[in-house]
N, C-alpha and C. Protein backbone atom coordinates (compact mmCIF):
# COMPACT_ATOMS: atom_id res chain seq x y z
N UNK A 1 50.74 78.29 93.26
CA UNK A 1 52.13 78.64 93.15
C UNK A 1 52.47 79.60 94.28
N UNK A 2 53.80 79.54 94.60
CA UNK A 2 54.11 80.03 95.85
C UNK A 2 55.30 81.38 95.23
N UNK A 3 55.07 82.56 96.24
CA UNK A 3 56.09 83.30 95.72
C UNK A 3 56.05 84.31 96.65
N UNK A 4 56.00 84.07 97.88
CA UNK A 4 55.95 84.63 99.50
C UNK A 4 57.17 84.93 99.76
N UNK A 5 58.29 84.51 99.71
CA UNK A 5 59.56 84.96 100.15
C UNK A 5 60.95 84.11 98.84
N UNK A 6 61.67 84.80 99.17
CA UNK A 6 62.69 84.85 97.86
C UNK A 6 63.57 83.84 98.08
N UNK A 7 63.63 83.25 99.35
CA UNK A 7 64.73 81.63 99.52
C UNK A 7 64.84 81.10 98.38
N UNK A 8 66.00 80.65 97.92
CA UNK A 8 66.43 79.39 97.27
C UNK A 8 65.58 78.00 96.96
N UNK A 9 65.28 77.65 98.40
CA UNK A 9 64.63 76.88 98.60
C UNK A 9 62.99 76.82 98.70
N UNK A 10 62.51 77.97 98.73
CA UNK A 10 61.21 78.35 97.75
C UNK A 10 61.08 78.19 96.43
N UNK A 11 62.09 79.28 96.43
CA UNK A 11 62.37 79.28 94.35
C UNK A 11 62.47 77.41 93.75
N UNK A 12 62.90 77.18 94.51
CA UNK A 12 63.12 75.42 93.98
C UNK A 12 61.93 74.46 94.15
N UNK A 13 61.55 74.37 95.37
CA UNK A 13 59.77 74.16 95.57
C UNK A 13 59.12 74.18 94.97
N UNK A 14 59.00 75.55 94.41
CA UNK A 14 58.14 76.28 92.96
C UNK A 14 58.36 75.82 91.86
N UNK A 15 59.59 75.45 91.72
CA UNK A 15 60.34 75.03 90.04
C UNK A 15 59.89 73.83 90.05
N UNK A 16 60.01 73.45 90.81
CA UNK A 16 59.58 71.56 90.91
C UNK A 16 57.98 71.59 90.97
N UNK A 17 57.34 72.41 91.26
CA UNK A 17 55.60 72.61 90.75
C UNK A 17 55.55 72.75 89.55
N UNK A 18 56.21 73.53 88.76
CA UNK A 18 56.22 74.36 87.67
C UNK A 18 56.67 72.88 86.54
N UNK A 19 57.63 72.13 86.95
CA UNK A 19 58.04 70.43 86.81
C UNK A 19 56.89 69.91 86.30
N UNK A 20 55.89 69.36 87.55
CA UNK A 20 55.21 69.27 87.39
C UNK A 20 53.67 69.62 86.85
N UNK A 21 54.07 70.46 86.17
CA UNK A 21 52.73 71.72 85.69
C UNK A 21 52.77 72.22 84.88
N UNK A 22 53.89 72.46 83.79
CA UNK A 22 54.23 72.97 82.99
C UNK A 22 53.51 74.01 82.43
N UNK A 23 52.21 74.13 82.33
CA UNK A 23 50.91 75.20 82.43
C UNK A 23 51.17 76.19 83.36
N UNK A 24 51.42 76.28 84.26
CA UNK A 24 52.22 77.16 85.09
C UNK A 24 53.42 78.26 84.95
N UNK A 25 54.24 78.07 83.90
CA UNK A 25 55.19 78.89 83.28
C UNK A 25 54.50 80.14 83.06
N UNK A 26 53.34 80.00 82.23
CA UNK A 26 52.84 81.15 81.69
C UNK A 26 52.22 82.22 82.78
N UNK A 27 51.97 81.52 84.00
CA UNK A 27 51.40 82.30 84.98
C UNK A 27 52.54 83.14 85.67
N UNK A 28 53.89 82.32 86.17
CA UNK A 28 55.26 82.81 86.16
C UNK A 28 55.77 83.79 85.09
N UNK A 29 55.70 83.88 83.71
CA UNK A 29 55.99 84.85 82.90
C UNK A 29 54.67 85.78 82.80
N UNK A 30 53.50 86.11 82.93
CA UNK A 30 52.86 87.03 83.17
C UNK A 30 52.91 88.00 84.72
N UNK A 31 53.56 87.32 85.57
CA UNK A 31 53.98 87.93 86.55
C UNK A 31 54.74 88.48 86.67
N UNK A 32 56.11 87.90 86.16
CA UNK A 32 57.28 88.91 85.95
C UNK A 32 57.41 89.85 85.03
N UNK A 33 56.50 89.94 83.87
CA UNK A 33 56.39 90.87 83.09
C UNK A 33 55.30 92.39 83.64
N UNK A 34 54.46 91.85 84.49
CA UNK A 34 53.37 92.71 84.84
C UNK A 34 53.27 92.66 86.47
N UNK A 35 53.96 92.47 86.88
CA UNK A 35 53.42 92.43 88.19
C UNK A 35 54.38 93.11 89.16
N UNK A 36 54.38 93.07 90.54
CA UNK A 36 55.02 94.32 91.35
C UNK A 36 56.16 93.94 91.34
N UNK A 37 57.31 94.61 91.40
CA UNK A 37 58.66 94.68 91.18
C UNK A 37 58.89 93.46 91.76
N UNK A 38 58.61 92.96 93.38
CA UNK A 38 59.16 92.26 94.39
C UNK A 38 58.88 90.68 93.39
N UNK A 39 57.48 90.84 93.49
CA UNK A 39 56.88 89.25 92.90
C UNK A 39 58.08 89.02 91.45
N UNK A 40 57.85 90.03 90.59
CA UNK A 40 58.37 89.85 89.19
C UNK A 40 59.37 89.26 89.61
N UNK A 41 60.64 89.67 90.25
CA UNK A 41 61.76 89.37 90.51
C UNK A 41 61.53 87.66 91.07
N UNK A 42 61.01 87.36 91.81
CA UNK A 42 60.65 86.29 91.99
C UNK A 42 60.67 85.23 91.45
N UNK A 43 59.28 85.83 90.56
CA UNK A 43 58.16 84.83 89.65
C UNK A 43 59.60 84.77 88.19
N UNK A 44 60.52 85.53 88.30
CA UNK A 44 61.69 85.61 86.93
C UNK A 44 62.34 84.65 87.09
N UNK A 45 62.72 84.73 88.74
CA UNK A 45 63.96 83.62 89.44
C UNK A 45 63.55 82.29 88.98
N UNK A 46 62.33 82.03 89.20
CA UNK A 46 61.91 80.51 89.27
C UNK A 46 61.75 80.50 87.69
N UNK A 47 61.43 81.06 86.98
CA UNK A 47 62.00 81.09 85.34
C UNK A 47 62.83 80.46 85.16
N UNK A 48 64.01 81.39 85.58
CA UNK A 48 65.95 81.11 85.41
C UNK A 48 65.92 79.11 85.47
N UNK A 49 65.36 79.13 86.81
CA UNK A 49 65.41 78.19 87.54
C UNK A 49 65.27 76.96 86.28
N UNK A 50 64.08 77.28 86.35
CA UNK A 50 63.08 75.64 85.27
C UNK A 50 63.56 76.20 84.26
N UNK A 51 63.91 77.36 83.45
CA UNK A 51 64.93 77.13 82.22
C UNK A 51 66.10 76.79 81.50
N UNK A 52 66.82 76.48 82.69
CA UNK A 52 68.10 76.16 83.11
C UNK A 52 67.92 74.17 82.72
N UNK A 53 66.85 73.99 83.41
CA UNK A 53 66.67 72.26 83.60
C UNK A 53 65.86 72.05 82.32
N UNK A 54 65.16 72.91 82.12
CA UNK A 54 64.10 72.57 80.71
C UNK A 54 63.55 73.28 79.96
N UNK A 55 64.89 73.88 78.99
CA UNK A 55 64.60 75.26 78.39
C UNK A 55 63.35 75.40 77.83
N UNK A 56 62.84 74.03 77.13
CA UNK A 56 61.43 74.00 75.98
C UNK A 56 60.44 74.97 76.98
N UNK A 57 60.91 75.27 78.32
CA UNK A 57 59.48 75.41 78.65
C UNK A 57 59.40 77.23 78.79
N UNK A 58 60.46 77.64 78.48
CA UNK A 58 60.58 79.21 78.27
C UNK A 58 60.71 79.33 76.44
N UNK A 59 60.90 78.54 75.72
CA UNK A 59 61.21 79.18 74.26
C UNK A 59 59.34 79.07 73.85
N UNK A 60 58.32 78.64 73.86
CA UNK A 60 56.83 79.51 73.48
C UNK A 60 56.78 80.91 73.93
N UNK A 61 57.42 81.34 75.30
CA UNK A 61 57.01 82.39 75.22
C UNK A 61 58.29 83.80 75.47
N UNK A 62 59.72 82.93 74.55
CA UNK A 62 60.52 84.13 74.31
C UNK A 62 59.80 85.66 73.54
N UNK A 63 59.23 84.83 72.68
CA UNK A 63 58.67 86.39 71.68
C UNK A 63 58.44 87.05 72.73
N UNK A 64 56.89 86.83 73.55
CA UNK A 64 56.39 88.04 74.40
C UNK A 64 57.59 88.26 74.84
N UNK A 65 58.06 87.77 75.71
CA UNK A 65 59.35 88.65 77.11
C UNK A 65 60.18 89.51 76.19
N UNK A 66 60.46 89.21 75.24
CA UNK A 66 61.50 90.04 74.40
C UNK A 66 60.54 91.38 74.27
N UNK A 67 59.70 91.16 73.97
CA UNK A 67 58.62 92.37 73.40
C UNK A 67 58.09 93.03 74.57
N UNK A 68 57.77 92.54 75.68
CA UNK A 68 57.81 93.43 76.95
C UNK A 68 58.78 93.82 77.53
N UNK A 69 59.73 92.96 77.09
CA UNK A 69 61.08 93.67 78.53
C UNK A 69 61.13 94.76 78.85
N UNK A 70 61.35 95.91 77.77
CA UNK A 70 61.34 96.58 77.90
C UNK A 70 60.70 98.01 78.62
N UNK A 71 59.71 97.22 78.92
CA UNK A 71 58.26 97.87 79.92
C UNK A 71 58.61 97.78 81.21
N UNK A 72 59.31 96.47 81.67
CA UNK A 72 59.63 96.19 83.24
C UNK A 72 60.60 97.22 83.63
N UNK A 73 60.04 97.27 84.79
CA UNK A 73 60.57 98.17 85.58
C UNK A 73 61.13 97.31 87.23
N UNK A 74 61.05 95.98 87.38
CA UNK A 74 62.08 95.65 87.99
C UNK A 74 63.48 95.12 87.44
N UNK A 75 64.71 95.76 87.97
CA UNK A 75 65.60 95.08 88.01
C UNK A 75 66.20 93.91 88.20
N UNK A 76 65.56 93.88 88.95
CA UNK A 76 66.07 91.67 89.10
C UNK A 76 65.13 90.89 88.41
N UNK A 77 64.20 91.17 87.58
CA UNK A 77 63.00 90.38 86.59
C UNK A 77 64.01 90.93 85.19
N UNK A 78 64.40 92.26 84.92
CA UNK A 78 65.22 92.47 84.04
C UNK A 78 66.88 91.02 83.96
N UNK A 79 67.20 91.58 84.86
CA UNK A 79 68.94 90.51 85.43
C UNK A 79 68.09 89.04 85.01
N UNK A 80 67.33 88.58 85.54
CA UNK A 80 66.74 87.11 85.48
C UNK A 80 66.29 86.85 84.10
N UNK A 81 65.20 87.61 83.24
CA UNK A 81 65.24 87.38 81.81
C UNK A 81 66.19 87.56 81.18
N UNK A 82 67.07 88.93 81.29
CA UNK A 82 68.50 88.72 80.41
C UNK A 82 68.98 86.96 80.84
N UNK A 83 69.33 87.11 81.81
CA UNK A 83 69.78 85.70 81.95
C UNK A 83 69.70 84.50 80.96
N UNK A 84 68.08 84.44 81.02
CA UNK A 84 66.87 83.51 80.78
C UNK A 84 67.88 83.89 78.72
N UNK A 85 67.62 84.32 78.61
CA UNK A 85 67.58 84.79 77.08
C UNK A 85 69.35 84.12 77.05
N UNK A 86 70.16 84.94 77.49
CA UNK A 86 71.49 84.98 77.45
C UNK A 86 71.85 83.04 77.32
N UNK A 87 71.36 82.27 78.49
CA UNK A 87 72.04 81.16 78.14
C UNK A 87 70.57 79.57 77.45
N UNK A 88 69.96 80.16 77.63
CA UNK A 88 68.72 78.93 76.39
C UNK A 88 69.00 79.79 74.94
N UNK A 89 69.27 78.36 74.33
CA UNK A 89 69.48 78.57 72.84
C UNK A 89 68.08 78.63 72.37
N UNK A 90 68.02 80.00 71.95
CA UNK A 90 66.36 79.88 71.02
C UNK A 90 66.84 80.52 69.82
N UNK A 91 65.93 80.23 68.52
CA UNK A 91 65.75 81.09 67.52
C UNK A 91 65.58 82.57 67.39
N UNK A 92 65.50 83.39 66.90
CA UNK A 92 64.67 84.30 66.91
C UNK A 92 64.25 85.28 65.91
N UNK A 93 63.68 85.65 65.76
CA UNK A 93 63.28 86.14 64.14
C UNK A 93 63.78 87.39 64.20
N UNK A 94 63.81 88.43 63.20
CA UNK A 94 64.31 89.44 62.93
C UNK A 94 63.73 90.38 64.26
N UNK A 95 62.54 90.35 63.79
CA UNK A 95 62.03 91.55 64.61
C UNK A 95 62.44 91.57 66.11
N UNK A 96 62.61 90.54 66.63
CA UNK A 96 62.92 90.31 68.17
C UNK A 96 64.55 90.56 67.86
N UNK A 97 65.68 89.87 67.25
CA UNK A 97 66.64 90.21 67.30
C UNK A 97 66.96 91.85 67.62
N UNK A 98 66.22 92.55 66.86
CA UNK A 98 65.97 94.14 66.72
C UNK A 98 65.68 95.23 67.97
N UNK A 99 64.49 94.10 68.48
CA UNK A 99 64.45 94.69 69.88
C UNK A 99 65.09 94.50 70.88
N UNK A 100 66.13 92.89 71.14
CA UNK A 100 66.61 92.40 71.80
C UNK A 100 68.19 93.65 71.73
N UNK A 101 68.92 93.68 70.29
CA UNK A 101 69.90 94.51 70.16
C UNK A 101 69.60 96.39 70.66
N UNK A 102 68.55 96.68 70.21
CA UNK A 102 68.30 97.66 71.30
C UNK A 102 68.38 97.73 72.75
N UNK A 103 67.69 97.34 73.05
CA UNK A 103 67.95 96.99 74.50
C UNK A 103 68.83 96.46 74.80
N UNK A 104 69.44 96.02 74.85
CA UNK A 104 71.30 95.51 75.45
C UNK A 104 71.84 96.42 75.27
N UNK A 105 71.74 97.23 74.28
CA UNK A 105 72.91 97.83 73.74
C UNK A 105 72.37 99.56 74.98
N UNK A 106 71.10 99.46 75.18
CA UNK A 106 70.78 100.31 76.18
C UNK A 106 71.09 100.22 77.27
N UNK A 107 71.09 99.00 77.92
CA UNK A 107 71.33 98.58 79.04
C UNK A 107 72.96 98.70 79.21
N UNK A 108 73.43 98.60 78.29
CA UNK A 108 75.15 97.91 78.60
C UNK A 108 75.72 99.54 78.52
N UNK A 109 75.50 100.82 77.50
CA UNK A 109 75.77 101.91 77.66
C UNK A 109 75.07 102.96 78.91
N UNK A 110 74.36 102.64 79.35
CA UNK A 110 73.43 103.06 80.55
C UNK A 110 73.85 102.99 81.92
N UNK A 111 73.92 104.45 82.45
CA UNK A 111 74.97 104.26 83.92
C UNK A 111 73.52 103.70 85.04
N UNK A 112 72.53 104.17 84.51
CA UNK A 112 71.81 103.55 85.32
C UNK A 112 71.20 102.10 85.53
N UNK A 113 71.94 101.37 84.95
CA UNK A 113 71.39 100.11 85.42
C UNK A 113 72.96 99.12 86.13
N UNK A 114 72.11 97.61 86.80
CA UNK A 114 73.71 97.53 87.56
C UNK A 114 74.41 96.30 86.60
N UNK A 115 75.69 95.89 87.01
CA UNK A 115 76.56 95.46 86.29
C UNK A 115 75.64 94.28 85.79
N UNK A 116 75.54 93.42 86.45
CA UNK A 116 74.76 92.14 86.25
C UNK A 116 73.22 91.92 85.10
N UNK A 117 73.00 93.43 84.94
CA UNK A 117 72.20 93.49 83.14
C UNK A 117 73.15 93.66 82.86
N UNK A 118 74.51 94.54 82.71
CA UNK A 118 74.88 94.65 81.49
C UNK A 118 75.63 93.35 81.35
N UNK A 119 75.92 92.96 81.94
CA UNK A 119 76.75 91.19 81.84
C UNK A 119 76.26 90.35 80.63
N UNK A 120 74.63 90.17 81.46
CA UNK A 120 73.97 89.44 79.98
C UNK A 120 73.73 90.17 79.05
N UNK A 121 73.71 91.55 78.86
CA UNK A 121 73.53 92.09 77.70
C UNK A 121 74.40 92.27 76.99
N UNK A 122 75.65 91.83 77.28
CA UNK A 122 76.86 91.78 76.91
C UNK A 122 76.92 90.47 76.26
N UNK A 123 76.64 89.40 77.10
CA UNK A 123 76.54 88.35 76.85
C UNK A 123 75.58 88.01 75.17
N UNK A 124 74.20 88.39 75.33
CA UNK A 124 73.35 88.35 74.48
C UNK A 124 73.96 88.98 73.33
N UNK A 125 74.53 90.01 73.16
CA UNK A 125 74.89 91.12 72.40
C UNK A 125 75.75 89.95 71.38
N UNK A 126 76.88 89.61 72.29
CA UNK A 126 78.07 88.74 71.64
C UNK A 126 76.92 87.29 70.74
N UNK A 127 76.47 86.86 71.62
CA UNK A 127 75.48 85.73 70.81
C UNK A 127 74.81 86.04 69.60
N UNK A 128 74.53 87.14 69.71
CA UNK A 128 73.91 88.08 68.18
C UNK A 128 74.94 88.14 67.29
N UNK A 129 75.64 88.50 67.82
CA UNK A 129 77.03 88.81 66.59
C UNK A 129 77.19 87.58 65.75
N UNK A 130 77.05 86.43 65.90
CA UNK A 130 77.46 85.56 65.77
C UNK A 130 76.87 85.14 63.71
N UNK A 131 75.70 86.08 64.45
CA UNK A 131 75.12 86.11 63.25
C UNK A 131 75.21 87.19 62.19
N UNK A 132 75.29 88.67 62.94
CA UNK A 132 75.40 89.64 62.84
C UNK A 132 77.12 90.18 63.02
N UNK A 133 77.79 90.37 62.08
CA UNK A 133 78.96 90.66 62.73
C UNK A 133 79.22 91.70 63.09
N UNK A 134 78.53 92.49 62.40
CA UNK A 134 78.77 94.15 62.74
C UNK A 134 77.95 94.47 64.37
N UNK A 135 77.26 93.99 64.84
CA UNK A 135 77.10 93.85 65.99
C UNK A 135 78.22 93.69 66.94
N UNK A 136 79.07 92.82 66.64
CA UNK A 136 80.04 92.43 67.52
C UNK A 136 80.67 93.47 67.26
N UNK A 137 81.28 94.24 66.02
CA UNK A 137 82.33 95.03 66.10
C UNK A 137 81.67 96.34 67.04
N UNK A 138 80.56 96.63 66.82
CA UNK A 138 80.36 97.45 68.01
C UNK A 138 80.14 97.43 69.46
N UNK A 139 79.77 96.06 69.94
CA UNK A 139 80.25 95.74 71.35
C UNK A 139 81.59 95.90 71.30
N UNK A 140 82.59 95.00 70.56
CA UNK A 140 84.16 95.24 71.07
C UNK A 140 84.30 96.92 71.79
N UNK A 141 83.79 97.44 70.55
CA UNK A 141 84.39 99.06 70.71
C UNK A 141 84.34 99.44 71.67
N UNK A 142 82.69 99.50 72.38
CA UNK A 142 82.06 99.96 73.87
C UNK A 142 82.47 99.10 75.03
N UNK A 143 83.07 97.85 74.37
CA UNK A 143 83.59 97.19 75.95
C UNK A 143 84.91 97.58 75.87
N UNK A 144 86.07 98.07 74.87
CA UNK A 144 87.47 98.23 75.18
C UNK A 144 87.24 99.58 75.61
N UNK A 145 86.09 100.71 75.23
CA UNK A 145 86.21 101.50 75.34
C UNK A 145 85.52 102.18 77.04
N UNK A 146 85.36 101.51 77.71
CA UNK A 146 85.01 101.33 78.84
C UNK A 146 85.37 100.23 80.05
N UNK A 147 85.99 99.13 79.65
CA UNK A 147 86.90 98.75 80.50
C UNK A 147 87.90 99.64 81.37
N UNK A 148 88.42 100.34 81.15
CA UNK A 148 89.36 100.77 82.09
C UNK A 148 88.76 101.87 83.17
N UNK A 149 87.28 101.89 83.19
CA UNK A 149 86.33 102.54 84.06
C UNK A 149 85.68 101.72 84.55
N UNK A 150 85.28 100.70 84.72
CA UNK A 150 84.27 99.55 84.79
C UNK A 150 84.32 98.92 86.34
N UNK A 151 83.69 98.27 86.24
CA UNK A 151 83.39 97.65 87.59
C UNK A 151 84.50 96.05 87.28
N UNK A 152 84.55 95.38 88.72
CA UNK A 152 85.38 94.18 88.45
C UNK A 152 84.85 93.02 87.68
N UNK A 153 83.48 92.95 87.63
CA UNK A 153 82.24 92.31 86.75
C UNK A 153 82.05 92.41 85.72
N UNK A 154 82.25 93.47 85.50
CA UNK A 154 82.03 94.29 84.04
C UNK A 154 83.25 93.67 83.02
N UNK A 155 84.74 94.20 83.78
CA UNK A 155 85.77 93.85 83.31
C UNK A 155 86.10 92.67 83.05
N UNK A 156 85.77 91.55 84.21
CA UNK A 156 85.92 90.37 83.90
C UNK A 156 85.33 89.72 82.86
N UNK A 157 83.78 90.10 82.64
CA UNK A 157 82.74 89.69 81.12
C UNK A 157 83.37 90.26 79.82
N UNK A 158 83.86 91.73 80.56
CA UNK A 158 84.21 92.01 79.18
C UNK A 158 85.32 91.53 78.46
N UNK A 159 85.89 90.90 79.13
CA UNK A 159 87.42 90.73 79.02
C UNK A 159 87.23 89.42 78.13
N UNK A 160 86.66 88.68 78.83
CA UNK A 160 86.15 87.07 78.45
C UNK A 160 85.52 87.56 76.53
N UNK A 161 84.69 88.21 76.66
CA UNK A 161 83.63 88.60 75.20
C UNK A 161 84.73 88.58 74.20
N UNK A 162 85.97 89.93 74.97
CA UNK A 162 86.71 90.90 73.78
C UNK A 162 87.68 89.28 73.10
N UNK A 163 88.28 88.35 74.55
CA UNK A 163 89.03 87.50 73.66
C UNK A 163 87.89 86.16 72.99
N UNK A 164 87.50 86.32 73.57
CA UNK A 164 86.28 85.36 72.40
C UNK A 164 86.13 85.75 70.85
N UNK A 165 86.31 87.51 71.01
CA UNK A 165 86.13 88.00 69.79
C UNK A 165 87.56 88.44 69.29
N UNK A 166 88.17 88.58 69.31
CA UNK A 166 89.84 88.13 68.80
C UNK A 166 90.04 86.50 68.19
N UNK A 167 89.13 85.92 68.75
CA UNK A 167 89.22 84.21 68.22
C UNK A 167 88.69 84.10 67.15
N UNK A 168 87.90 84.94 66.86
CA UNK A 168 86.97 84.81 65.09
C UNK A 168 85.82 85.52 65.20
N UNK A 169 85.49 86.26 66.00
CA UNK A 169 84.39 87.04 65.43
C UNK A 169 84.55 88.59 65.17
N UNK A 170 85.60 88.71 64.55
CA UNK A 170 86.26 90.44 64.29
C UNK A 170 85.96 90.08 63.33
């Protein structure tokens, strides 16, 4: 597996190994969970990538990533699993919901991280609600209550969430 430089057209190379290899995922998610900021970010991208085309091959190992995320310390392996999580429909059992709502809800109140976690954690957050409603009523709060400080990213997600949640999930 290749993960030498960050092109597009690497990342796609790779995905199309990973296609073909499917055994390979796991070497890609032990990297981005444990490995140097640069690679993680990487080895996450080509995640996004092949989860996007064939989610089955990230939902065996949602549990772990949910249960490490929180350990990573790159940002763009963070942005790329939110992602990863945010748009493949998986199950998830209590306990991960738990950790998953922590963390978003860290990420999305947190000046230190950049817009694009809190997007999907915004994102994720709202997908929880769905189940959880009182979840949602506390995203609404923190996104009306911070919109009018926000970035143009921020505002635009949030904007999208708050009328999603005016449609039926108040």
């Amino acid at each position: 597996m290749q993960l030498a430089d960050s092109s597009r057209a690497l990342a796609d190379l790779t995905a199309n190994m990973v296609y073909d290899e499917p055994e390979l995922f796991r070497s890609l998610v032990d990297v981005a969970l444990a490995g140097e900021k640069q690679y993680a970010q990487r080895a996450s991208r080509i995640m996004s990538i092949c989860s996007a085309r064939f989610p089955e091959l990230f939902r065996p190992h949602c549990s772990r990533i949910i249960r490490e995320l929180g350990k990573n310390q790159s940002e763009g392996a963070i942005r790329n699993l939110l992602k990863i999580i945010a748009e493949v429909p998986v199950k998830l059992a209590e306990r991960e919901k738990s950790i998953l709502v922590n963390l978003c809800f860290e990420y999305l109140i947190s000046e230190s991280y950049p817009v694009a976690i809190k997007v999907f954690s915004m994102q994720i957050l709202f997908n929880i609600s769905r189940e959880i409603p009182e979840i949602g009523e506390e995203l609404f709060r923190i996104l009306e209550d911070r919109i009018p400080v926000a970035s143009a990213g921020y505002r635009s997600r949030a904007g999208k969430i708050l009328e999603k949640g005016k449609k039926g999930y108040r």
